[in-house]
C-alpha atoms as a PDB file:
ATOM      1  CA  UNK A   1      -9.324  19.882   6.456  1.00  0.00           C
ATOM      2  CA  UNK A   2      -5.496  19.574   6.705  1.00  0.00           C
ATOM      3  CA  UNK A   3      -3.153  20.650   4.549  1.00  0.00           C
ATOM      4  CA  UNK A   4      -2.414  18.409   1.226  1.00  0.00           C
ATOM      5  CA  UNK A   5       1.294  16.881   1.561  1.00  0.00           C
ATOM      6  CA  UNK A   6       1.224  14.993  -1.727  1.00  0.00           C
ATOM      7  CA  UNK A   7       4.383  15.378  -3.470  1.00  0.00           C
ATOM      8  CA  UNK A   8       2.732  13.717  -6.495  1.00  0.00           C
ATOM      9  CA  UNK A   9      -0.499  14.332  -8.728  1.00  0.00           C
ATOM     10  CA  UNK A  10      -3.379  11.404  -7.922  1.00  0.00           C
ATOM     11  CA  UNK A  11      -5.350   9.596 -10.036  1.00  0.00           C
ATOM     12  CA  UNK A  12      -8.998   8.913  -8.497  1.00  0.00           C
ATOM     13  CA  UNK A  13     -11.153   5.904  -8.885  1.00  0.00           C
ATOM     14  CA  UNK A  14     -14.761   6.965  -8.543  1.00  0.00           C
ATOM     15  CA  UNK A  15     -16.233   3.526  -8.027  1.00  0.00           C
ATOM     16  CA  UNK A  16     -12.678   2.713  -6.471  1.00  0.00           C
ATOM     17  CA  UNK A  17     -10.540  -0.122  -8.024  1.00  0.00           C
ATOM     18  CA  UNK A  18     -10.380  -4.067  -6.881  1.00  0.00           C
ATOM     19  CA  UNK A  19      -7.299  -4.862  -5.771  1.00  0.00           C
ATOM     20  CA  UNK A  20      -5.988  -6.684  -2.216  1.00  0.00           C
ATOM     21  CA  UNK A  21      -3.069  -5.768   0.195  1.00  0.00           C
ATOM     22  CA  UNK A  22      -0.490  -9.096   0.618  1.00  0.00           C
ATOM     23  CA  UNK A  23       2.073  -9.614   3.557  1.00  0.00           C
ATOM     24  CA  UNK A  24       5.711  -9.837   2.551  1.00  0.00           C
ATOM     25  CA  UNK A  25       5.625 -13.284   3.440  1.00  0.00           C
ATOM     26  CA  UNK A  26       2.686 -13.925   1.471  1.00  0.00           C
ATOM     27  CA  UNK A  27       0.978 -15.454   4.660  1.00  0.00           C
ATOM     28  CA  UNK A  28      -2.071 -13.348   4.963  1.00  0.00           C
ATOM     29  CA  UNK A  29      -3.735 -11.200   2.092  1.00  0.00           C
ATOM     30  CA  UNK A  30      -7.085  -9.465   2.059  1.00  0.00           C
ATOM     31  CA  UNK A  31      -9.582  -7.557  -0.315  1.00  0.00           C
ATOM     32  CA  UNK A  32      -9.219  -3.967  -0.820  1.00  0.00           C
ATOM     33  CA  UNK A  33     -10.150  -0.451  -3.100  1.00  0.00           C
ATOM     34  CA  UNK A  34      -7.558   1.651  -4.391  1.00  0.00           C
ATOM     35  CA  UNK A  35      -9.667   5.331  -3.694  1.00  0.00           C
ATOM     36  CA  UNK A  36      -6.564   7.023  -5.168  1.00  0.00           C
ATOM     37  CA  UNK A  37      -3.020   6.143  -6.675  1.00  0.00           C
ATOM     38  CA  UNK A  38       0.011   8.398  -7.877  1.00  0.00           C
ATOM     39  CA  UNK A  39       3.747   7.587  -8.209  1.00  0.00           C
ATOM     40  CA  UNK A  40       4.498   7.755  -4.774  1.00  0.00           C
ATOM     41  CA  UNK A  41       1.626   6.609  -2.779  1.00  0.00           C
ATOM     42  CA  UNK A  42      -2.499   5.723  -2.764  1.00  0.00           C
ATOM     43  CA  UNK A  43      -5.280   5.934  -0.118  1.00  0.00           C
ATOM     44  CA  UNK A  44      -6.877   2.225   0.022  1.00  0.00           C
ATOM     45  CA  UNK A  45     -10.122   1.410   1.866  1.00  0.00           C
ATOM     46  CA  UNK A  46      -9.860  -2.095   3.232  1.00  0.00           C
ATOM     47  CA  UNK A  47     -12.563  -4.297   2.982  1.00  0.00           C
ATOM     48  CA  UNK A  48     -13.466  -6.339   6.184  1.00  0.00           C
ATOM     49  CA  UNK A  49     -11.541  -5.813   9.966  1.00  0.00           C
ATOM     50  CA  UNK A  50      -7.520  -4.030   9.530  1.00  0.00           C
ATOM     51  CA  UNK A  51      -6.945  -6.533  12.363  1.00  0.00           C
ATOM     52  CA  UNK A  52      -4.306  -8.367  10.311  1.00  0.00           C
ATOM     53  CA  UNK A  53      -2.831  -4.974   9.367  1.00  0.00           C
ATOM     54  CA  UNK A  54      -0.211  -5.070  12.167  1.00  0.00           C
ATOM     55  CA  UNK A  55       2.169  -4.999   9.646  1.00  0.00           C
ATOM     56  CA  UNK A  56       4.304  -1.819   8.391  1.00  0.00           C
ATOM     57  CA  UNK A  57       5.345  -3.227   5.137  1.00  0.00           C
ATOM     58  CA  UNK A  58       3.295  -5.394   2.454  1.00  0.00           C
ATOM     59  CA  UNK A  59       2.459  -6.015  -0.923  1.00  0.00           C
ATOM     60  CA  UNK A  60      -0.229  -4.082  -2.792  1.00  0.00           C
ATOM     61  CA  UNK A  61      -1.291  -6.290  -5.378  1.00  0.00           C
ATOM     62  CA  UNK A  62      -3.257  -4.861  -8.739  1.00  0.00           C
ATOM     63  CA  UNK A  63      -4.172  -8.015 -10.231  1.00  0.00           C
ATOM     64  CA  UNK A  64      -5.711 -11.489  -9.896  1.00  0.00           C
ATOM     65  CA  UNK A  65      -2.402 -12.816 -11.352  1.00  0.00           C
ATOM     66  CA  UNK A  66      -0.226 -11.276  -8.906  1.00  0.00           C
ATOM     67  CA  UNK A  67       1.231  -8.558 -11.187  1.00  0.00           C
ATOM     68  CA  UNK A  68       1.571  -5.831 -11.335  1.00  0.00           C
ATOM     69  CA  UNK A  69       2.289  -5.291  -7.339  1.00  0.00           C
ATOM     70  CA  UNK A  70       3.947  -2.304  -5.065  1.00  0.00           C
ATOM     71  CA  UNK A  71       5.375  -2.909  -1.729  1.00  0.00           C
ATOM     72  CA  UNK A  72       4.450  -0.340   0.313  1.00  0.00           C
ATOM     73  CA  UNK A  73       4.701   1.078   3.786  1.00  0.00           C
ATOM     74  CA  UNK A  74       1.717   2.016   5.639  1.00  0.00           C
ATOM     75  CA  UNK A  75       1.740   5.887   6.256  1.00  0.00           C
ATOM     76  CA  UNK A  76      -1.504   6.293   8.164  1.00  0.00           C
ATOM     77  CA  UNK A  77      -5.166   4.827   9.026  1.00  0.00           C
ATOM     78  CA  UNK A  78      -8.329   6.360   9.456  1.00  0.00           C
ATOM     79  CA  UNK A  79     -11.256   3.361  10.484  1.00  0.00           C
ATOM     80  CA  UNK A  80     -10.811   1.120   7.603  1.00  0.00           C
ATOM     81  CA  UNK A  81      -9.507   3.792   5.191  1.00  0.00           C
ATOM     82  CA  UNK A  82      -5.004   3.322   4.802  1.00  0.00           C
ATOM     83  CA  UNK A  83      -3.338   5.560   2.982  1.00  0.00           C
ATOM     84  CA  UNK A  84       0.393   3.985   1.570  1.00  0.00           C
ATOM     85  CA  UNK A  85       3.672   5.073   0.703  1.00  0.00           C
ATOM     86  CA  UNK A  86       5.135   3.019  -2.332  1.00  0.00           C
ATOM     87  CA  UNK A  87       8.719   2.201  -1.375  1.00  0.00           C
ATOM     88  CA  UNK A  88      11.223   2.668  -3.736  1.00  0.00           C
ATOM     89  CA  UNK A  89      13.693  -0.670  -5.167  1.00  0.00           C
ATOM     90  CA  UNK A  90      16.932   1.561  -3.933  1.00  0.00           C
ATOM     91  CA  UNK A  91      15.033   1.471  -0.187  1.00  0.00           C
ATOM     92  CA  UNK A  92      14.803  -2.015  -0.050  1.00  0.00           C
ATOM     93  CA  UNK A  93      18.374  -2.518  -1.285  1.00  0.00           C
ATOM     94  CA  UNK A  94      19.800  -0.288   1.626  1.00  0.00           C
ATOM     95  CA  UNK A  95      17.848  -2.095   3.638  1.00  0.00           C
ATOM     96  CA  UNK A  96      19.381  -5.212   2.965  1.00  0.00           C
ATOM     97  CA  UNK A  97      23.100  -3.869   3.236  1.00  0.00           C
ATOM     98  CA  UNK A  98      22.583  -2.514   6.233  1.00  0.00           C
ATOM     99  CA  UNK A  99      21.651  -5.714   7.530  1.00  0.00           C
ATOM    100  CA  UNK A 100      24.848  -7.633   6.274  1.00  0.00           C
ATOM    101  CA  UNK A 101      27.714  -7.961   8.118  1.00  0.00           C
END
């Protein structure tokens, strides 16, 4: 196996925990299992074809309601296994003033 670069400890689900991964534009969604979760990142395993996933950027969403959620960045996939980097508020802010004039 490869070396561990987790900057942050990781909380495993054993029986894995029912969430679903959401585009930014809310125009696509689809059923998921958190395998693993910390403060900086989690390993999902996708339920059904990562097809859709062309993506970079979407929503993880934790609950039927819609929150709590984490907008993430897609870090790597193995088959239908993704593993996620949660992106930090001050990312997405720099983001957006590099885009304005």
């Amino acid at each position: 196996m490869g070396s561990n670069r987790r900057n942050a400890d990781r909380v495993r689900f054993e029986s894995g925990y029912h969430a679903r991964i959401m585009g930014i534009d809310g125009t696509w969604h689809q059923q998921c299992s958190v395998v693993d979760i910390s403060a900086t990142g989690a390993k999902l395993m996708v339920q059904g074809t990562l097809d859709r996933m062309r993506a970079a950027e979407f929503f993880l969403v934790l609950s039927r309601t819609g929150h709590p959620h984490r907008r993430c960045k897609m870090a790597w996939v193995n088959g239908d296994t993704l593993g996620v980097r949660f992106v930090k508020p001050s990312e997405t802010t720099k983001e957006r003033t590099k885009r304005t004039p």
